[in-house]
C-alpha atoms as a PDB file:
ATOM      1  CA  UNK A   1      80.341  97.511 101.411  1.00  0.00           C
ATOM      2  CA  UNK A   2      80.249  96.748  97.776  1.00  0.00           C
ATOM      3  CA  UNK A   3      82.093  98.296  95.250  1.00  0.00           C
ATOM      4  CA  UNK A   4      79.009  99.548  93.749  1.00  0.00           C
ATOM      5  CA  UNK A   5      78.384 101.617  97.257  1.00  0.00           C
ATOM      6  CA  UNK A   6      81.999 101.981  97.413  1.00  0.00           C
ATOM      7  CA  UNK A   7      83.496 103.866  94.104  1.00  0.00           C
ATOM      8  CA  UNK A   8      87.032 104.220  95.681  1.00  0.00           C
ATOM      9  CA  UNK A   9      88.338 100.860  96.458  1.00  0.00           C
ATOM     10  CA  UNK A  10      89.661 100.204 100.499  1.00  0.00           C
ATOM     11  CA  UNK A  11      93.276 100.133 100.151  1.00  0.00           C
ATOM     12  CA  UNK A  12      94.593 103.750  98.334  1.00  0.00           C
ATOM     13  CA  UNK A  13      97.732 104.682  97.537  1.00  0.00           C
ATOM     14  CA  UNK A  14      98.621 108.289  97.490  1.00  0.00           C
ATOM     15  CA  UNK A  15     101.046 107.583  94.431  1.00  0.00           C
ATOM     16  CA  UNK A  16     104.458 109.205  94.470  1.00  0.00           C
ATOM     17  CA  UNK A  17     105.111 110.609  90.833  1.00  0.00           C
ATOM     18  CA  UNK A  18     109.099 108.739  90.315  1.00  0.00           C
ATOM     19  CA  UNK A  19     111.234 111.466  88.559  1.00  0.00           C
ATOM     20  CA  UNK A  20     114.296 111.317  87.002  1.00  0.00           C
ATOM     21  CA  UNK A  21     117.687 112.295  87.867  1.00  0.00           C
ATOM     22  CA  UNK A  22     116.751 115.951  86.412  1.00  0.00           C
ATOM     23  CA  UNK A  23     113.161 116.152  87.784  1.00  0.00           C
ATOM     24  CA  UNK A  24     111.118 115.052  85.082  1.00  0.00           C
ATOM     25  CA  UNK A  25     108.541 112.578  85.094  1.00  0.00           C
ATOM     26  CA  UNK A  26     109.552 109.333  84.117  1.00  0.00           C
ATOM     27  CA  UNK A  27     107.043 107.685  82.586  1.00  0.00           C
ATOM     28  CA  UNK A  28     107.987 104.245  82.601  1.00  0.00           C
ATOM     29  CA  UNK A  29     108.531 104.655  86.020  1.00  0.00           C
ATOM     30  CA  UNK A  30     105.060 105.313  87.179  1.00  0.00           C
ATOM     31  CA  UNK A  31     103.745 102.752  85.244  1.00  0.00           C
ATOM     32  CA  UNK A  32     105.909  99.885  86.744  1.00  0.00           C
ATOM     33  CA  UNK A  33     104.968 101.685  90.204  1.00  0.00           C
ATOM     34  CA  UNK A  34     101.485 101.633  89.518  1.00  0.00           C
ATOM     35  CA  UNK A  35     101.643  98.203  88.240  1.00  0.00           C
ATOM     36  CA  UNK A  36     104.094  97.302  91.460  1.00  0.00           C
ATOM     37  CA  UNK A  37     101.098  98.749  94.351  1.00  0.00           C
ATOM     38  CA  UNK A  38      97.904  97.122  92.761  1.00  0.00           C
ATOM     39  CA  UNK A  39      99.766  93.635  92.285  1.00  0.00           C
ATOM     40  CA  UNK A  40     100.624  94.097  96.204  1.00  0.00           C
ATOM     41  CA  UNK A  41      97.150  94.957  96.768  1.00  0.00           C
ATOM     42  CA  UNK A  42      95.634  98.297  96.534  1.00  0.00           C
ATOM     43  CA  UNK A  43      92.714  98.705  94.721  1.00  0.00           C
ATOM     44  CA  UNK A  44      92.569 102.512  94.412  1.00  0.00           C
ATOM     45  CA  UNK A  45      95.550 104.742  93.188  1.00  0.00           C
ATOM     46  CA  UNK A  46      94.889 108.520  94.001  1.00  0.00           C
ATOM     47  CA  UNK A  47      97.549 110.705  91.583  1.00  0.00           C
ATOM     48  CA  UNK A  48      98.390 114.149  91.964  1.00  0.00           C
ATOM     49  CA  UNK A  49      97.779 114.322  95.529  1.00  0.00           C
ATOM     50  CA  UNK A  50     100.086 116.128  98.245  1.00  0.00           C
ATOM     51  CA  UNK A  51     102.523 112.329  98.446  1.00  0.00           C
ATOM     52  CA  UNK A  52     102.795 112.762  94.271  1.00  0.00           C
ATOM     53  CA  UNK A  53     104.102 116.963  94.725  1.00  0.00           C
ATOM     54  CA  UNK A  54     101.195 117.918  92.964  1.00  0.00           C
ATOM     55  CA  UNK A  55     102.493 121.749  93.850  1.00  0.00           C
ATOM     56  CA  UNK A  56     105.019 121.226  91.231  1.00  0.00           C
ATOM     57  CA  UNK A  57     103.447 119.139  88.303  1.00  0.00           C
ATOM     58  CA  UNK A  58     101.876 120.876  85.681  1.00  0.00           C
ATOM     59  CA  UNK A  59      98.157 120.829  84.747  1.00  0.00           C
ATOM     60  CA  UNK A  60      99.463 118.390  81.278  1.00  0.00           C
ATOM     61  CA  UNK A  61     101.583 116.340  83.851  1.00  0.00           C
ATOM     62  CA  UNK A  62      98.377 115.848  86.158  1.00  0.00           C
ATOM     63  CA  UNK A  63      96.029 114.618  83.169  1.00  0.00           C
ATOM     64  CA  UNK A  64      98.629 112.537  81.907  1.00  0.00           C
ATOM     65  CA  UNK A  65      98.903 110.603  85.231  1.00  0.00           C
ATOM     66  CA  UNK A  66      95.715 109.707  85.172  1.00  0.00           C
ATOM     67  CA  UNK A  67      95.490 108.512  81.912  1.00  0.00           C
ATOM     68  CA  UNK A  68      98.550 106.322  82.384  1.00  0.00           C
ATOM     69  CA  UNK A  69      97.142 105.148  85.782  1.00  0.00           C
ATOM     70  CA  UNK A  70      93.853 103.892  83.767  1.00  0.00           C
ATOM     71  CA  UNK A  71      96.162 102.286  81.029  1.00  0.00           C
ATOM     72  CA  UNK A  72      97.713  99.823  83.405  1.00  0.00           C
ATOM     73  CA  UNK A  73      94.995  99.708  86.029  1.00  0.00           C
ATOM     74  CA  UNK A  74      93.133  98.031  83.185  1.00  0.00           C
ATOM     75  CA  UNK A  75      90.184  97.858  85.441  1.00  0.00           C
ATOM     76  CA  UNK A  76      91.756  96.153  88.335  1.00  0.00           C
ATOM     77  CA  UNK A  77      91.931  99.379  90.557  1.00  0.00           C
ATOM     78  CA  UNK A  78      90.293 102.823  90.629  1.00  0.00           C
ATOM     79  CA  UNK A  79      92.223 105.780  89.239  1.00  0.00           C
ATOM     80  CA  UNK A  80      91.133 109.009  91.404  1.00  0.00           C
ATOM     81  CA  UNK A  81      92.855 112.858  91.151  1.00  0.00           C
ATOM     82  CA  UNK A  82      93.968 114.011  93.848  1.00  0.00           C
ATOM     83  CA  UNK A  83      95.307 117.858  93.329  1.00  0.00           C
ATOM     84  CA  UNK A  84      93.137 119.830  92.802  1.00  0.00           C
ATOM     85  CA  UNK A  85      93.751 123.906  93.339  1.00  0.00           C
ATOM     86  CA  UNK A  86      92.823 126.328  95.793  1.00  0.00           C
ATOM     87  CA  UNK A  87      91.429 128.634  92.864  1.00  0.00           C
ATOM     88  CA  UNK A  88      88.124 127.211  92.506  1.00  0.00           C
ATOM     89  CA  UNK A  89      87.613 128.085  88.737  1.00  0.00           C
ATOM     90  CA  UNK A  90      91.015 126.292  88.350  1.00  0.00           C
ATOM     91  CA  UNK A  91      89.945 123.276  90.524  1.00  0.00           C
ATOM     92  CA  UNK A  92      86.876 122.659  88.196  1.00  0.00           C
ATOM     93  CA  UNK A  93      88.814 122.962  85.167  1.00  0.00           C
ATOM     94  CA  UNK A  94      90.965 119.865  86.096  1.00  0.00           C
ATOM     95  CA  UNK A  95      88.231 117.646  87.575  1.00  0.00           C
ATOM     96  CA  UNK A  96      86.512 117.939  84.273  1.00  0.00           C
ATOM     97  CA  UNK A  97      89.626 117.312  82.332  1.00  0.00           C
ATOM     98  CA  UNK A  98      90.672 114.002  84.709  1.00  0.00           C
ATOM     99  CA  UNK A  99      86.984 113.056  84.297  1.00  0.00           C
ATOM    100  CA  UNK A 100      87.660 113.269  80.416  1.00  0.00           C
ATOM    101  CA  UNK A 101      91.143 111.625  80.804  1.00  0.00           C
ATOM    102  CA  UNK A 102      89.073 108.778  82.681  1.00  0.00           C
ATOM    103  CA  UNK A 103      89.720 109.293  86.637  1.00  0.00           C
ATOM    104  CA  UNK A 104      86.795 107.137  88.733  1.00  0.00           C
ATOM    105  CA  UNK A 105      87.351 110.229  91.499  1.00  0.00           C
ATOM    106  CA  UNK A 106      88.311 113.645  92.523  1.00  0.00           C
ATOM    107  CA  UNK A 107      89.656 114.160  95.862  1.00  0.00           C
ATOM    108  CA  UNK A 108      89.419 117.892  96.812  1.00  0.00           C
ATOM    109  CA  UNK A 109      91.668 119.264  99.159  1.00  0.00           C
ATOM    110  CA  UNK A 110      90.507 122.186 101.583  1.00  0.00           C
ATOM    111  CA  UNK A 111      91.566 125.452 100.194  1.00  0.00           C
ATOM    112  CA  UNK A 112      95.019 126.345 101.286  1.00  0.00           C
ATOM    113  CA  UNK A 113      96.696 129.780 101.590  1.00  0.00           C
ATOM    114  CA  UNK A 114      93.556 131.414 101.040  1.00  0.00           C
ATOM    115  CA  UNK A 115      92.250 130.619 104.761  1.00  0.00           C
ATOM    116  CA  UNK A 116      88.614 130.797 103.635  1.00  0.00           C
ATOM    117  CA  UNK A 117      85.253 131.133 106.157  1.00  0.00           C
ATOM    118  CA  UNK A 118      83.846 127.827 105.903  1.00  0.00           C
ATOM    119  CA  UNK A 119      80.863 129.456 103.843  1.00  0.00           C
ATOM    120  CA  UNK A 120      83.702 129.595 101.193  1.00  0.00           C
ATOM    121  CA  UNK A 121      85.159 126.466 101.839  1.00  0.00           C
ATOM    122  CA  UNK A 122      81.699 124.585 101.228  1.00  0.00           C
ATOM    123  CA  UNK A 123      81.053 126.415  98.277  1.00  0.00           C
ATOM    124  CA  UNK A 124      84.526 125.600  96.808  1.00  0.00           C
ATOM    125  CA  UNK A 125      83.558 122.285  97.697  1.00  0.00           C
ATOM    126  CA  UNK A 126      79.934 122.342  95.676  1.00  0.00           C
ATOM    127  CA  UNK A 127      80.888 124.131  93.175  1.00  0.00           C
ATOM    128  CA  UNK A 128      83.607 121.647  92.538  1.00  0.00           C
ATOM    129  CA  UNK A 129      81.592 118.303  92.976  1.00  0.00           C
ATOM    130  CA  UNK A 130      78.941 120.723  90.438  1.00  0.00           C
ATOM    131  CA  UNK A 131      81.387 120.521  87.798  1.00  0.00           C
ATOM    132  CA  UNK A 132      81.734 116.856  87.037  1.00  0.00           C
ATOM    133  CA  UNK A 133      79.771 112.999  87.988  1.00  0.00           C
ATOM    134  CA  UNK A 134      83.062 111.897  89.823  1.00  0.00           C
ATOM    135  CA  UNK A 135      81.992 111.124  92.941  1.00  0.00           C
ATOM    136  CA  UNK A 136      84.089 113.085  95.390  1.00  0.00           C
ATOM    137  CA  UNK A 137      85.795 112.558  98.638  1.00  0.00           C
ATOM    138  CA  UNK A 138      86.728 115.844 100.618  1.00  0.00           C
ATOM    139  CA  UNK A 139      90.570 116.054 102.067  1.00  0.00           C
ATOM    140  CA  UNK A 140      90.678 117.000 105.786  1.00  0.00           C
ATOM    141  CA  UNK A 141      94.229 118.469 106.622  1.00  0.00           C
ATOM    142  CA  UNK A 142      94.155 121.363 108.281  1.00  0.00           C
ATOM    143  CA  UNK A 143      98.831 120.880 108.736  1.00  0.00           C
ATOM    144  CA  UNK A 144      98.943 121.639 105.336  1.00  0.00           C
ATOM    145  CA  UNK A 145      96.506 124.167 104.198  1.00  0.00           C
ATOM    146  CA  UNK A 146      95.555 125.933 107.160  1.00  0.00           C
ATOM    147  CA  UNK A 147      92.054 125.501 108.303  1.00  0.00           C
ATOM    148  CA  UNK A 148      89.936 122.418 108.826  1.00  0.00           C
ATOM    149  CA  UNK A 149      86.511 121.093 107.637  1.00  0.00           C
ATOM    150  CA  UNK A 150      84.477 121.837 110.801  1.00  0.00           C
ATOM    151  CA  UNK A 151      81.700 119.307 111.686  1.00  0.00           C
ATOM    152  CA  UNK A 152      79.161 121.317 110.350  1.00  0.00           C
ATOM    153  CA  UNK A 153      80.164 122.107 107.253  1.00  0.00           C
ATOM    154  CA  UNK A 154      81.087 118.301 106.627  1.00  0.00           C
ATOM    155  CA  UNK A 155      77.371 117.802 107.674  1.00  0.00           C
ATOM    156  CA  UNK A 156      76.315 120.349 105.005  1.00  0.00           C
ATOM    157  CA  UNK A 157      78.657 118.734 102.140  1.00  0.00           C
ATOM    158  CA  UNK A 158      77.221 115.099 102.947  1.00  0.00           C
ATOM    159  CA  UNK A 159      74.248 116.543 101.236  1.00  0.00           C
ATOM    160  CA  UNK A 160      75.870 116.977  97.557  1.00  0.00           C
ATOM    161  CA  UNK A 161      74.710 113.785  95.993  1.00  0.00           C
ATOM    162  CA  UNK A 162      78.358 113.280  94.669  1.00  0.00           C
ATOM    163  CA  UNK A 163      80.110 114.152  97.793  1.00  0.00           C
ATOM    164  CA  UNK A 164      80.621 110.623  98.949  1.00  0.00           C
ATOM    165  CA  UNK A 165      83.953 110.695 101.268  1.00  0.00           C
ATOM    166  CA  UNK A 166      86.268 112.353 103.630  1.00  0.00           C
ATOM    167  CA  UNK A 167      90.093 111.836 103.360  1.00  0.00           C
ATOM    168  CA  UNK A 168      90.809 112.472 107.456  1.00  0.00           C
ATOM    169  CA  UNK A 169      93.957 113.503 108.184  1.00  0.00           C
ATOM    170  CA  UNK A 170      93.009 115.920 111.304  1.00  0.00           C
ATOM    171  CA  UNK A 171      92.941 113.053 113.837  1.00  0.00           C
ATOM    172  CA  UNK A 172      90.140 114.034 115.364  1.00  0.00           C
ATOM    173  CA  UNK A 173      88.521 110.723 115.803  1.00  0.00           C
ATOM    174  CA  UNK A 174      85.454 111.532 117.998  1.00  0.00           C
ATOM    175  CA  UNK A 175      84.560 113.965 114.911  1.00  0.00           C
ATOM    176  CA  UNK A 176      84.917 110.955 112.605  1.00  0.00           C
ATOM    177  CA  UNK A 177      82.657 108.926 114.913  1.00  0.00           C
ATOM    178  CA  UNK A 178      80.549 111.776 114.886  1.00  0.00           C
ATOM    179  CA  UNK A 179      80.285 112.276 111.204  1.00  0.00           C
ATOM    180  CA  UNK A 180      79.622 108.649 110.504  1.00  0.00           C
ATOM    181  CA  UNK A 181      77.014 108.578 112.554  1.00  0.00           C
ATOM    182  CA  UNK A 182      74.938 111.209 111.058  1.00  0.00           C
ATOM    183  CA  UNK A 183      75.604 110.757 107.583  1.00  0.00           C
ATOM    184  CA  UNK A 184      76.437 107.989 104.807  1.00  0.00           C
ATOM    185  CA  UNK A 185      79.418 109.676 104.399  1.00  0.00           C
ATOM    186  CA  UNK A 186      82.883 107.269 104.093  1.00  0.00           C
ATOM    187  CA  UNK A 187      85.692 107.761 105.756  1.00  0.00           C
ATOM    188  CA  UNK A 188      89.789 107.093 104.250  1.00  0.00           C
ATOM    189  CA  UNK A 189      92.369 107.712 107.364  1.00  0.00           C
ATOM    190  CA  UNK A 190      94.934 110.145 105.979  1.00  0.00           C
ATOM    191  CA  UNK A 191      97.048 109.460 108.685  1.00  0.00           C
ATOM    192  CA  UNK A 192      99.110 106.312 108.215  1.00  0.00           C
ATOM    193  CA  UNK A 193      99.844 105.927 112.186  1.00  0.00           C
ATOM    194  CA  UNK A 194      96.010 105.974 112.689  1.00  0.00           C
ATOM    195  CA  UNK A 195      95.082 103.838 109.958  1.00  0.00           C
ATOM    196  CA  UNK A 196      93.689 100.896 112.234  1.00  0.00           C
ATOM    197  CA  UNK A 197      92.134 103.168 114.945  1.00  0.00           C
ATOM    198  CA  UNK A 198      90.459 104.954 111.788  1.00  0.00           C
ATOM    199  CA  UNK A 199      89.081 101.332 110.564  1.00  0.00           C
ATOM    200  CA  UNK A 200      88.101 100.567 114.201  1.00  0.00           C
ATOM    201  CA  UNK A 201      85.863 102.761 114.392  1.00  0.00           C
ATOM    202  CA  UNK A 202      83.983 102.463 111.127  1.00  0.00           C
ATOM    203  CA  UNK A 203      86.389 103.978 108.220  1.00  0.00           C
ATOM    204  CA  UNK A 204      86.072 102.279 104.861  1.00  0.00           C
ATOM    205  CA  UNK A 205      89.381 102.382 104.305  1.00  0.00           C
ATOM    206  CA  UNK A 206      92.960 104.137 103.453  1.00  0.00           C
ATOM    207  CA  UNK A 207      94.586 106.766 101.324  1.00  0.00           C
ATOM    208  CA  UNK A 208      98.072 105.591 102.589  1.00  0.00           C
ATOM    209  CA  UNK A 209     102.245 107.029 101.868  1.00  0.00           C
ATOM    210  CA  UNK A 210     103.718 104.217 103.212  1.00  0.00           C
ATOM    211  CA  UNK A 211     101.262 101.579 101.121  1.00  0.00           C
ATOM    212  CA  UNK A 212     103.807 102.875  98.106  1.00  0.00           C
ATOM    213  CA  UNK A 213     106.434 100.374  99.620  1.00  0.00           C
ATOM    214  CA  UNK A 214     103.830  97.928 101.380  1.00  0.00           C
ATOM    215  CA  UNK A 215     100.572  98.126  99.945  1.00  0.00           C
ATOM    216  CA  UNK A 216     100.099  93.962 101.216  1.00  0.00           C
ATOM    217  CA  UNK A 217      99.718  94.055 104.871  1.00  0.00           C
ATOM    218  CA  UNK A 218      97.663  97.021 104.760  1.00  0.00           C
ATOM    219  CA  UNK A 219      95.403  94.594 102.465  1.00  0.00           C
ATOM    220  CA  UNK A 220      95.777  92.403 105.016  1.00  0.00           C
ATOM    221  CA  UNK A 221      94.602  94.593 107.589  1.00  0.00           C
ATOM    222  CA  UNK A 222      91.945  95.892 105.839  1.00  0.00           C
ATOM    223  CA  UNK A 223      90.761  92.128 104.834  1.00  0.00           C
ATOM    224  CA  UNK A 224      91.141  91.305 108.609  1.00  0.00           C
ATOM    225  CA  UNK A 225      88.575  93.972 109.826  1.00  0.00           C
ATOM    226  CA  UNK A 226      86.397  93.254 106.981  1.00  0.00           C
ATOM    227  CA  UNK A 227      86.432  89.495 108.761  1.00  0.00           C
ATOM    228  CA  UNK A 228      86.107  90.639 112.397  1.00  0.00           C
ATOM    229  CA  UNK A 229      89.668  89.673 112.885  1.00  0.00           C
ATOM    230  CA  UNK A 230      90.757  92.346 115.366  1.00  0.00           C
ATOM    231  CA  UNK A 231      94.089  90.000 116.210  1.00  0.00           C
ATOM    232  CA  UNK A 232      95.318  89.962 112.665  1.00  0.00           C
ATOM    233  CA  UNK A 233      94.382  93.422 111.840  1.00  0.00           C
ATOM    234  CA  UNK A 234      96.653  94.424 114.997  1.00  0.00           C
ATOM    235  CA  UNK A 235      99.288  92.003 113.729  1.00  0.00           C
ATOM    236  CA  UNK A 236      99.578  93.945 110.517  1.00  0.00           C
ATOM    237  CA  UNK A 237      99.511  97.296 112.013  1.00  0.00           C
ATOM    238  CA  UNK A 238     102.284  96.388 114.193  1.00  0.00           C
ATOM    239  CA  UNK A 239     104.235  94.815 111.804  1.00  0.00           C
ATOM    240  CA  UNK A 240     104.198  97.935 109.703  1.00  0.00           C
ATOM    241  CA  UNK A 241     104.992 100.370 112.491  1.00  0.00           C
ATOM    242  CA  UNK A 242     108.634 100.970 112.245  1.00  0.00           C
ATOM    243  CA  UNK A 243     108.366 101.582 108.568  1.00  0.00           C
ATOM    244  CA  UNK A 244     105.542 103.957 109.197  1.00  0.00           C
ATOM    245  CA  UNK A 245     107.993 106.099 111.156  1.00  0.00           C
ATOM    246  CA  UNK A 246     110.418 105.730 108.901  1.00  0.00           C
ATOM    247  CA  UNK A 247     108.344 107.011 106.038  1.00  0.00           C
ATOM    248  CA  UNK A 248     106.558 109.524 108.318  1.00  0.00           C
ATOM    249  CA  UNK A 249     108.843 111.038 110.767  1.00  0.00           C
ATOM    250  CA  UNK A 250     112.040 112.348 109.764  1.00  0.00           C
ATOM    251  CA  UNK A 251     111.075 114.121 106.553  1.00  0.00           C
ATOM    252  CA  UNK A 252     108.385 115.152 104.120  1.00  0.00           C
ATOM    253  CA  UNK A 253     106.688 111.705 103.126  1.00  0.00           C
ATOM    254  CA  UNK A 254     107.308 112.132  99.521  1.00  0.00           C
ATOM    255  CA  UNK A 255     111.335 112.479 100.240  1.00  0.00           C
ATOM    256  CA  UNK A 256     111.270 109.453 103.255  1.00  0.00           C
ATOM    257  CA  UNK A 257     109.259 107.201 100.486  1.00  0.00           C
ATOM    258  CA  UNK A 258     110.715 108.017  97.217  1.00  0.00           C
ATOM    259  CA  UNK A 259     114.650 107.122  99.822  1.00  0.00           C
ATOM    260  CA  UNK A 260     113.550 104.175 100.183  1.00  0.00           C
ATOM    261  CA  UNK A 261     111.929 102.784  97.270  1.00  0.00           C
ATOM    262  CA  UNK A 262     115.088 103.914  95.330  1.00  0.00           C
ATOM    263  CA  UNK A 263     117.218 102.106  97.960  1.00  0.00           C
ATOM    264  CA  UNK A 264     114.668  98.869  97.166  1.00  0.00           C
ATOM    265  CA  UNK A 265     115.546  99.375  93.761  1.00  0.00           C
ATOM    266  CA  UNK A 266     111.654  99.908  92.625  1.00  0.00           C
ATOM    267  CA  UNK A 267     112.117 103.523  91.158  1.00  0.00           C
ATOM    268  CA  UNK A 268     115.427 104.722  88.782  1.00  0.00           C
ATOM    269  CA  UNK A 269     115.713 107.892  91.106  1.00  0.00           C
ATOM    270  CA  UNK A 270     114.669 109.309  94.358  1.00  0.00           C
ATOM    271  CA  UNK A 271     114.394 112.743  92.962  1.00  0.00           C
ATOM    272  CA  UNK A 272     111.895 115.465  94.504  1.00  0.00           C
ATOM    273  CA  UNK A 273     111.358 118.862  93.156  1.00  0.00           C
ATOM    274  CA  UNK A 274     112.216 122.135  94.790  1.00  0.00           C
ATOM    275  CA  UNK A 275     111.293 123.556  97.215  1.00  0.00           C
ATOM    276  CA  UNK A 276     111.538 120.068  98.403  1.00  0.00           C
ATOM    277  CA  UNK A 277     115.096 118.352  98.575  1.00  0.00           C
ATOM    278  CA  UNK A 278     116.189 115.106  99.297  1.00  0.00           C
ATOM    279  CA  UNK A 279     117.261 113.985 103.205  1.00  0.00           C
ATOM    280  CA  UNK A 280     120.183 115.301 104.929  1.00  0.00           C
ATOM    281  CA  UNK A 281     122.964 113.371 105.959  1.00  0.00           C
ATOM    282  CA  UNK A 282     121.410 113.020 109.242  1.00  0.00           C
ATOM    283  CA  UNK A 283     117.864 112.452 108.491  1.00  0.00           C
ATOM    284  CA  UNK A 284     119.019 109.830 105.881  1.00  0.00           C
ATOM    285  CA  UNK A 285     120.651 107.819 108.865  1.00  0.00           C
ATOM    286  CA  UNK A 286     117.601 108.179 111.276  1.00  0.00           C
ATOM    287  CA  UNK A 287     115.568 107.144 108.184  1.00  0.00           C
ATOM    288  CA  UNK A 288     117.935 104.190 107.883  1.00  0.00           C
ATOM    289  CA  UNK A 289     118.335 103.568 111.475  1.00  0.00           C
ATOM    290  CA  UNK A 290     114.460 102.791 111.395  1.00  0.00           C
ATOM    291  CA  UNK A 291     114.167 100.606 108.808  1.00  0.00           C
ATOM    292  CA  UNK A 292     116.953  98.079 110.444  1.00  0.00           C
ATOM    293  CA  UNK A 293     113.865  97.407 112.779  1.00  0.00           C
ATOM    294  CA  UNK A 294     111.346  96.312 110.185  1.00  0.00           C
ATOM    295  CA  UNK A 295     110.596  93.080 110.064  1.00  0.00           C
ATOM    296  CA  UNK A 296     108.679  90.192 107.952  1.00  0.00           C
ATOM    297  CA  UNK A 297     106.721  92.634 106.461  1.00  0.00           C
ATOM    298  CA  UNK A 298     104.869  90.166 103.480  1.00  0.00           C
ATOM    299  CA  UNK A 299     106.240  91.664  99.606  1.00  0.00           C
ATOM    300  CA  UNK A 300     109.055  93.719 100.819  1.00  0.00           C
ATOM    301  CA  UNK A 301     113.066  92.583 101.233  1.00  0.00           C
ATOM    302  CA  UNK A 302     114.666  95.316 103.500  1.00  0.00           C
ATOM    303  CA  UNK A 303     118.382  92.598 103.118  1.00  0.00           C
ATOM    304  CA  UNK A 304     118.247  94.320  99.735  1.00  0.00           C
ATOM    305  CA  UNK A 305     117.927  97.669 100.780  1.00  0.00           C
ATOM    306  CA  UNK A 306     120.727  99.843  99.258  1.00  0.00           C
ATOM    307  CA  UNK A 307     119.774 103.732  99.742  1.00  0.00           C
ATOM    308  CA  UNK A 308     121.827 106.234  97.809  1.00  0.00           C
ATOM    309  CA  UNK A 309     122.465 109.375 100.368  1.00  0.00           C
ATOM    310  CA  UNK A 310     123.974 111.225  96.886  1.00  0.00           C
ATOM    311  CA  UNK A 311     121.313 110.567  94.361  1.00  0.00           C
ATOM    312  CA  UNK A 312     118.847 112.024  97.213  1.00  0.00           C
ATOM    313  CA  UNK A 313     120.552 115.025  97.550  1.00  0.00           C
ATOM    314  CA  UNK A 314     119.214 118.437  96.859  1.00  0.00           C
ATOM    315  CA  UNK A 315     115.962 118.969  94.524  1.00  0.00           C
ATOM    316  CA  UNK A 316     115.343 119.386  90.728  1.00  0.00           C
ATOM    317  CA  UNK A 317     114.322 122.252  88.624  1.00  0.00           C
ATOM    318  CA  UNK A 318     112.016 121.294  85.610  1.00  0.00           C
ATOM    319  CA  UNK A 319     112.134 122.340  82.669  1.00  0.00           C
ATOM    320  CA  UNK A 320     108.638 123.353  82.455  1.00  0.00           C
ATOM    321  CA  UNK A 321     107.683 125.214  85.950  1.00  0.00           C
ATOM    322  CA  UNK A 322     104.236 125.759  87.839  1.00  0.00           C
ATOM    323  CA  UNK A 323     100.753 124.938  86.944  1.00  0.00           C
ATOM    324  CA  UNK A 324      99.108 126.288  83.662  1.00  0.00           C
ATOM    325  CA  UNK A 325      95.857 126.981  82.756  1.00  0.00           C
END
């Protein structure tokens, strides 16, 4: 598929936002981050989605991270918004202003809390993709707000000429095979465990957590099914495994990545913000005891890993709280 067919990019990352000690956003930080993922090889960066607490960031915070991922993309990966609100007016308001700050794409997540028919949900959804000329993909995670997408009303959504995509992390991969089969819809596995059965079976790509530490042999993977290379695609995927459960498992993604990529020495702090907080003692160690079976994975050095259980601990306050309009 060509990029001109393909807005997004293949590999994603679903950026986490690097804080400092005290819960602000460091803004060096993301840029050497951003800079670090798309020299390993992603060529999409989705900001302000669940992985980069998007809950907590303000509506300046969200802009900003977009216009700092399209400063040091400089062109070589796609810059798409990932937050988005479960108060429609609100969700329009900031897919215009990322489309002014310069985002390539607006990822809209299914309406959380709310628990809306799926009447509502598809018109959240229109009205949404109405708003701007991003093209859109939809997020599918029903563990995190509640309901799902139901076949039908992604059927109905494939319509919107700038509803392009579906983010899937439901796991229901006979809907997926379903779905691409009746539309020209793409399809990004959410689910890093499932990334390769997602590209077996006809996904474009990723939106991946665990691509913030080892965005290269998910380009690898992605490269080998592009080729027909099912042995080197499977290579990959197995190669990343015990990282993916290390970043997946034990805690909140955010909190298991942001551990480790302090510990790597790639971010200043592994701050989260309340109400998440960093691992306990005990989930630090099972964290810990899974990364001692990574191995060779191609642009990371686990002999220099040196995680900090103290600088993890708790969560941070910031000084400016919630989301304004």
């Amino acid at each position: 598929m060509s990029m001109s067919q393909n807005p997004f990019g293949q590999v994603l990352v679903a950026l986490v936002t690097p804080f400092t000690a005290d819960g602000e956003v460091d803004w060096a930080g993301v840029a050497q981050h951003i800079d670090d993922v798309i020299n390993a090889g992603a060529d999409g960066i989705v900001v302000t989605g669940t992985t980069g607490e998007t809950s907590t960031l303000t509506d300046a915070e969200k802009i900003r991270l977009v216009e700092v991922g399209k400063d040091i993309s400089g062109g070589r990966a796609k810059i798409i918004t990932g937050g988005g609100s479960n108060e429609t007016a609100h969700a329009m308001q900031l897919a215009k202003q990322s489309e002014k700050a310069g985002a390539d794409g607006n990822m809209i997540v299914t309406p959380y809390y709310n628990k809306p028919t799926q009447a509502g949900v598809l018109t959240h959804f229109r009205m949404i993709a109405d708003a701007t000329d991003l093209p859109v993909i939809l997020y599918d995670i029903p563990g995190r707000t509640g309901i799902p997408i139901e076949y039908k009303t992604i059927l109905r959504a494939a319509k919107h000429p700038n509803i392009l995509a579906v983010k899937d992390a439901k796991g229901d991969l006979a809907q997926v095979s379903r779905v691409l089969n009746q539309t020209d819809l793409m399809y990004f596995s959410g689910d890093d465990p499932n990334v390769l059965p997602h590209l077996s079976i006809g996904a474009t790509g990723l939106i991946g957590v665990t691509a913030n530490i080892a965005a290269t042999p998910y380009r690898q993977m992605v490269d080998a099914v592009n080729a027909g290379d099912l042995k080197a695609a499977t290579a990959a995927h197995q190669q990343l495994e015990p990282l993916v459960r290390a970043c997946m498992t034990h805690v909140p993604g955010t909190v298991a990545v942001k551990y480790i990529l302090h510990g790597l020495g790639r971010i200043n702090s592994p701050r989260v913000r309340l109400p998440l907080v960093g691992p306990e003692e005990w989930e630090a160690a099972q964290i810990e005891d899974e990364i001692d079976l990574v191995k060779n994975i191609p642009g990371v050095n686990f002999s220099n890993f040196r995680p900090d259980r103290n600088a993890a601990a708790g969560g941070a306050l910031p000084k400016v709280a919630g989301t304004t309009r």
